[in-house]
N, C-alpha and C. Protein backbone atom coordinates (compact mmCIF):
# COMPACT_ATOMS: atom_id res chain seq x y z
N UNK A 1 -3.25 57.64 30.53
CA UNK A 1 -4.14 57.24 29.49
C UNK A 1 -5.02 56.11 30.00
N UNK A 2 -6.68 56.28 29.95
CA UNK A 2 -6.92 55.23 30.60
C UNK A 2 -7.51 54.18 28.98
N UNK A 3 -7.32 53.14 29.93
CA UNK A 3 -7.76 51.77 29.08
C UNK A 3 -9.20 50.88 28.98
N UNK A 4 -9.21 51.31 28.12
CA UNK A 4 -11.20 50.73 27.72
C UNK A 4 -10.76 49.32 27.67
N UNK A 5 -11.86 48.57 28.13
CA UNK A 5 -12.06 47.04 27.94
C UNK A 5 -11.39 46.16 26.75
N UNK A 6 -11.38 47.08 25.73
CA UNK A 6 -10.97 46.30 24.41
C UNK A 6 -9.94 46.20 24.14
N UNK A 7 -9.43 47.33 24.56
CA UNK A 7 -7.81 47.68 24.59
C UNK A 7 -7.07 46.73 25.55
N UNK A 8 -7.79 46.82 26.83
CA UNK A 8 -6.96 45.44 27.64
C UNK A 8 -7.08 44.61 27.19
N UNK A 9 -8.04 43.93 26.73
CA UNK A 9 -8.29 42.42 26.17
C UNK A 9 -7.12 42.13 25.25
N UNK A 10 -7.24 43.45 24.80
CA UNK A 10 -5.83 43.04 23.19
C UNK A 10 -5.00 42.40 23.92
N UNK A 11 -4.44 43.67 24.64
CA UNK A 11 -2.98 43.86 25.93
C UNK A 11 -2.69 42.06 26.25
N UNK A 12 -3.62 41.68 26.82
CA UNK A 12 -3.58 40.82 27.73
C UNK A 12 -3.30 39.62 26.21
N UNK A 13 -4.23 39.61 25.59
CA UNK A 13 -3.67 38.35 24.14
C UNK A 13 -3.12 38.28 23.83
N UNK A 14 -1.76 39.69 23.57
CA UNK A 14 -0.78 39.50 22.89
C UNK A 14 0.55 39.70 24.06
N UNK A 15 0.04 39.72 25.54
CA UNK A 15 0.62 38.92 26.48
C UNK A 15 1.01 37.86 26.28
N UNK A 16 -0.41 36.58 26.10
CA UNK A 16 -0.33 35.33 26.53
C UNK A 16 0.35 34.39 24.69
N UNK A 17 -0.23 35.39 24.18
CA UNK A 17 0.45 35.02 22.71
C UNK A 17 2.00 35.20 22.37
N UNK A 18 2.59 36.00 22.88
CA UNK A 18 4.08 36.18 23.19
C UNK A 18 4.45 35.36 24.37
N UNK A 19 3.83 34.82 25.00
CA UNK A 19 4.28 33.94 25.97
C UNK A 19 4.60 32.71 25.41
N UNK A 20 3.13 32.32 24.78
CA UNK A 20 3.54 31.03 23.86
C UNK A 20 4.47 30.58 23.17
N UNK A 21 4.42 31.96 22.31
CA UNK A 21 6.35 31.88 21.58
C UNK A 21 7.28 32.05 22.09
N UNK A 22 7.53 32.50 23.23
CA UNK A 22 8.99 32.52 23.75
C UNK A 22 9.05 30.81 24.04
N UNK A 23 8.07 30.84 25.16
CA UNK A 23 7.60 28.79 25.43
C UNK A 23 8.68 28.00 24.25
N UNK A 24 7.69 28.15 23.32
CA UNK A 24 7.78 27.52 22.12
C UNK A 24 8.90 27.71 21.58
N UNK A 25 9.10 28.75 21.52
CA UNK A 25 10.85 28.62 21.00
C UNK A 25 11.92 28.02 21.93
N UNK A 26 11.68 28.32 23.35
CA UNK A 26 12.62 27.86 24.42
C UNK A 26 12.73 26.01 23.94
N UNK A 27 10.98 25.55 23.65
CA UNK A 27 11.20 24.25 23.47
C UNK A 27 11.63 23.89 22.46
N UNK A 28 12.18 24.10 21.44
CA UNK A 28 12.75 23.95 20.40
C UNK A 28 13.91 23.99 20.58
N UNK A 29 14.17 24.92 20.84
CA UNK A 29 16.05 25.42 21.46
C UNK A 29 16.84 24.02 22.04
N UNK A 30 15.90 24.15 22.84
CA UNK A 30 16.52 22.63 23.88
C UNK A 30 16.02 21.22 23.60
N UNK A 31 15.30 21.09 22.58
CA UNK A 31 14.91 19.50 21.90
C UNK A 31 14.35 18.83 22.99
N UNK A 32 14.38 17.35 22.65
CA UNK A 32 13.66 16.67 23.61
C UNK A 32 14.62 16.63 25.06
N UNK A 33 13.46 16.57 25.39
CA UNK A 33 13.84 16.01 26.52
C UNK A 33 13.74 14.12 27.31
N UNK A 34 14.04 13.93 28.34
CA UNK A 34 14.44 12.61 28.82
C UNK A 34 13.06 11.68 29.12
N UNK A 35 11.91 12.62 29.08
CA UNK A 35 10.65 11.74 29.75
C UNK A 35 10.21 11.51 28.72
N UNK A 36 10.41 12.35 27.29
CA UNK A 36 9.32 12.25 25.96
C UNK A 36 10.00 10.84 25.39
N UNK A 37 8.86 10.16 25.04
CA UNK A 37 9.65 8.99 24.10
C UNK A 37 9.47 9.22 22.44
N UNK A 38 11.27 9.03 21.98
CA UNK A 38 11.83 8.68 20.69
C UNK A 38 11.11 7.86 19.84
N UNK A 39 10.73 8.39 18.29
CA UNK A 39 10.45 7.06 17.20
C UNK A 39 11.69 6.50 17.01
N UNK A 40 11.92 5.72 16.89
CA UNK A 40 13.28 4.89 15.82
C UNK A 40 12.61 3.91 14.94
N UNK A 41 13.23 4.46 13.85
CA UNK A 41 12.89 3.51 12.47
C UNK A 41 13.62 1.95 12.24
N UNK A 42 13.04 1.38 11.90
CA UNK A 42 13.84 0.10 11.27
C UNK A 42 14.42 0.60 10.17
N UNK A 43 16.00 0.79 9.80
CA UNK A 43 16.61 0.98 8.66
C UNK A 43 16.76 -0.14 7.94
N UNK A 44 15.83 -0.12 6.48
CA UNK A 44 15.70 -1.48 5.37
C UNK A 44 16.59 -2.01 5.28
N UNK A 45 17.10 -3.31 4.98
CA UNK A 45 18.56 -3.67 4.26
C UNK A 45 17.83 -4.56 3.14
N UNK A 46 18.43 -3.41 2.20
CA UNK A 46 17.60 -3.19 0.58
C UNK A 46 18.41 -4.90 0.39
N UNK A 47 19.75 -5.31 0.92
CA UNK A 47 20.43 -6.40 -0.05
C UNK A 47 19.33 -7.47 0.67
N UNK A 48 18.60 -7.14 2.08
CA UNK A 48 17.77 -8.69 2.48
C UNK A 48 16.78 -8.64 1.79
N UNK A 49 16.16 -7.71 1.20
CA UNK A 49 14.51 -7.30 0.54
C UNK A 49 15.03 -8.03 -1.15
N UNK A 50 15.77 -7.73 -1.48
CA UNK A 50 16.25 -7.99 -3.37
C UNK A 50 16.48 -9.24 -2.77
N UNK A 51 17.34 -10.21 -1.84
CA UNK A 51 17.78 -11.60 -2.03
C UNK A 51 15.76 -12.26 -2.12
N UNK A 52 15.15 -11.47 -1.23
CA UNK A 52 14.07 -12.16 -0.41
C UNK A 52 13.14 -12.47 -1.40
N UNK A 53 13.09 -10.95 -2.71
CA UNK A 53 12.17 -10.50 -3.59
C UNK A 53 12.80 -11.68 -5.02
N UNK A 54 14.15 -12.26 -5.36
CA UNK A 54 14.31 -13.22 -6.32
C UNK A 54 14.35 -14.29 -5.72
N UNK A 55 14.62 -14.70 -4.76
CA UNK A 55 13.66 -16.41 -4.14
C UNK A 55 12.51 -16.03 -4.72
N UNK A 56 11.34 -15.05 -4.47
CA UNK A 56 10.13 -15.03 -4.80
C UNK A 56 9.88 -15.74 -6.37
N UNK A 57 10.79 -14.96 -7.49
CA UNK A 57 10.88 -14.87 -7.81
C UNK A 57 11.24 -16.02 -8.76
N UNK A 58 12.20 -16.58 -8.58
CA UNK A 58 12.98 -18.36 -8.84
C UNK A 58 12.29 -19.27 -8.58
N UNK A 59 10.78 -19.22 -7.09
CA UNK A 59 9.96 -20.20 -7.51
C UNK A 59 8.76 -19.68 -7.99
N UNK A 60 8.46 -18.35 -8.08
CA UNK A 60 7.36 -18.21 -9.16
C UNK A 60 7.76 -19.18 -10.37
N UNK A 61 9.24 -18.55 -11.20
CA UNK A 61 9.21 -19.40 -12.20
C UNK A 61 9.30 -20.75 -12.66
N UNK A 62 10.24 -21.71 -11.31
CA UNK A 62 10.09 -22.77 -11.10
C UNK A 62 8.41 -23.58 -11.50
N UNK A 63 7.51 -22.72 -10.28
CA UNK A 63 6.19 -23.66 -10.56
C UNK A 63 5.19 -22.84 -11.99
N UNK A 64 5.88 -21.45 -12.68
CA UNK A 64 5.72 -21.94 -14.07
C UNK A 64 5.78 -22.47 -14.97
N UNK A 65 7.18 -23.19 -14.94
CA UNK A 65 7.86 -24.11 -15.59
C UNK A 65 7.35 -25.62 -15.62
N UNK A 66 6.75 -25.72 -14.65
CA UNK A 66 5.95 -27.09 -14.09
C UNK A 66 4.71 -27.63 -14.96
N UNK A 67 3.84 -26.32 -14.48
CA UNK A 67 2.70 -26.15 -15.07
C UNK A 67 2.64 -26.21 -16.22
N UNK A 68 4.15 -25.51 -17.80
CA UNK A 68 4.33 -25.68 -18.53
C UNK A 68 4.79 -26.91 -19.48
N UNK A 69 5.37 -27.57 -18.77
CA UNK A 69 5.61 -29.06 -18.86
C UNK A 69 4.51 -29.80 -18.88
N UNK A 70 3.38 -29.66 -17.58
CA UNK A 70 2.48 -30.12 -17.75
C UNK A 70 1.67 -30.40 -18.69
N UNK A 71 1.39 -29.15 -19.38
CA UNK A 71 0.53 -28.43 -20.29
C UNK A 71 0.44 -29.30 -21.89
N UNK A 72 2.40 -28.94 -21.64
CA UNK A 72 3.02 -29.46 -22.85
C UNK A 72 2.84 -30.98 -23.02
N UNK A 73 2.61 -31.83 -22.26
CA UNK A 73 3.43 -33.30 -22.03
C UNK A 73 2.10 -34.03 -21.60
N UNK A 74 1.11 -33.93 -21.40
CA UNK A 74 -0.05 -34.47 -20.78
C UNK A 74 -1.49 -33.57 -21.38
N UNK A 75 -2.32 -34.63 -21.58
CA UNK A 75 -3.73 -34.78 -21.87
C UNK A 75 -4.61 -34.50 -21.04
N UNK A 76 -5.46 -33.09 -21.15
CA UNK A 76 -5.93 -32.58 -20.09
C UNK A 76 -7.66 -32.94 -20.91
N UNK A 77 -7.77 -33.47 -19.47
CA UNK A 77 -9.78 -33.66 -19.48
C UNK A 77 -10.06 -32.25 -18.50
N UNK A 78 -10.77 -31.58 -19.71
CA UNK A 78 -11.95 -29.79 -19.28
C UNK A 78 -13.32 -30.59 -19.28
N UNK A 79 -13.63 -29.97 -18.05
CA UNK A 79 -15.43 -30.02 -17.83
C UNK A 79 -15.85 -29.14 -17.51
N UNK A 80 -16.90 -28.28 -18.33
CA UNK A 80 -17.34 -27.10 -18.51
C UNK A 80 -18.76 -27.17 -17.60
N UNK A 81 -18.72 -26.93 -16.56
CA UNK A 81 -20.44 -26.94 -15.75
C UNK A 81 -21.26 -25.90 -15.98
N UNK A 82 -22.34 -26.32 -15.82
CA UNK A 82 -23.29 -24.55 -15.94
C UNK A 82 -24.31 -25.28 -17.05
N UNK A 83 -24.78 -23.98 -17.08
CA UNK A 83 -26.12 -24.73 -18.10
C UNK A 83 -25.96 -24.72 -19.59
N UNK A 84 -26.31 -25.78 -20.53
CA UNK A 84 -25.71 -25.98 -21.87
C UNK A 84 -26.51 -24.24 -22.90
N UNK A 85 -27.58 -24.21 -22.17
CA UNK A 85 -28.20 -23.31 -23.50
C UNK A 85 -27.82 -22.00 -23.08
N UNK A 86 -27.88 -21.61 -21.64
CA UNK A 86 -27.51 -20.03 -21.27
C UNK A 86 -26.35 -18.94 -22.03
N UNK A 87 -25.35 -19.63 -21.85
CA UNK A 87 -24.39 -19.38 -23.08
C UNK A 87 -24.09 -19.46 -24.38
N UNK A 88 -24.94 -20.41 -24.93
CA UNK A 88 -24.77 -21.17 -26.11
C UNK A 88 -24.72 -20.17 -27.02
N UNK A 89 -25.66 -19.31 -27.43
CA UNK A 89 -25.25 -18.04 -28.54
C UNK A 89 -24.28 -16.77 -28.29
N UNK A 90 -23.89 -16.98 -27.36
CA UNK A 90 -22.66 -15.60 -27.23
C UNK A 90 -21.22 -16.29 -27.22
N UNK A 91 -21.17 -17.82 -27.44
CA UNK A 91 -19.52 -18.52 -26.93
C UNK A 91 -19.03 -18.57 -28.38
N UNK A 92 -18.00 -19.03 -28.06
CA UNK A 92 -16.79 -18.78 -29.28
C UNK A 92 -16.44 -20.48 -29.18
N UNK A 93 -15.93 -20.99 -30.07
CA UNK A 93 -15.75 -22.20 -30.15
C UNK A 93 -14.14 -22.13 -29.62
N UNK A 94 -13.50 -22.71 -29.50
CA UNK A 94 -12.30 -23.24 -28.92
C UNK A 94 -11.63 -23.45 -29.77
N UNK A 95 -10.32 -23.22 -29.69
CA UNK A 95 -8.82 -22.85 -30.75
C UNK A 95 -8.83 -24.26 -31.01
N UNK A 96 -9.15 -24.44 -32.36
CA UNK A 96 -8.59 -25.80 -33.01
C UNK A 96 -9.54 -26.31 -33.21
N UNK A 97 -10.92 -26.25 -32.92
CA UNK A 97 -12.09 -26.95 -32.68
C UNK A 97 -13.05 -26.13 -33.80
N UNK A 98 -13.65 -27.14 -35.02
CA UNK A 98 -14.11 -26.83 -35.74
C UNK A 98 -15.95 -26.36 -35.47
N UNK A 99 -15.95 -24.88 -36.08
CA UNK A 99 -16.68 -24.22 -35.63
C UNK A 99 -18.29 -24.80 -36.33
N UNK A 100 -19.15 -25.03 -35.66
CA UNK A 100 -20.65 -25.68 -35.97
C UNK A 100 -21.62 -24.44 -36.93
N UNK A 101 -21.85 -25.03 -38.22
CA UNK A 101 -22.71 -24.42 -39.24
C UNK A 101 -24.27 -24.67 -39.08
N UNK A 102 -25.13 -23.88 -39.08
CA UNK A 102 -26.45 -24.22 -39.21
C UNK A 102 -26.92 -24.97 -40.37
């Protein structure tokens, strides 16, 4: 039987395409090998991340507690900069601060 051009071409692709997979499976079969280099993970230690994450945590609230004291216990001077009229018809007067009538 003779073989037209197209017909070899196949022949020959599903040569080199069955080659690949045997390859490919052989390399699988047998895993790595000694020259390829390994990932290794850092395994978490969840108990150092939780101690690490409530320190965070104990002085978040600590210097809330501060600030709250502060707040509570001391007379705070606000200075509002910027220009007096730019805002002046869209602001809201301030909690406790009696609101101005025309």
């Amino acid at each position: 039987m003779a073989m037209d051009g197209r017909s070899r071409g196949r022949r020959v692709l599903r040569v080199v395409a069955g080659a690949a997979l045997v390859l490919t499976g052989l390399r699988v079969w047998t895993g790595p090998t000694g020259w390829e280099s390994q990932a290794y993970a850092q395994i978490p230690n969840a108990g150092a991340q939780r101690a690490e994450l409530l320190d965070e945590v104990r002085r978040t609230n600590q210097l809330l507690e501060e600030l709250l004291t502060l707040l509570r216990t001391k007379t705070l001077k606000v200075e509002v900069q910027g220009e007096a009229g730019a805002n002046a018809k869209g602001t809201r007067p301030a909690t406790g601060a009696a609101p101005q009538r025309p």
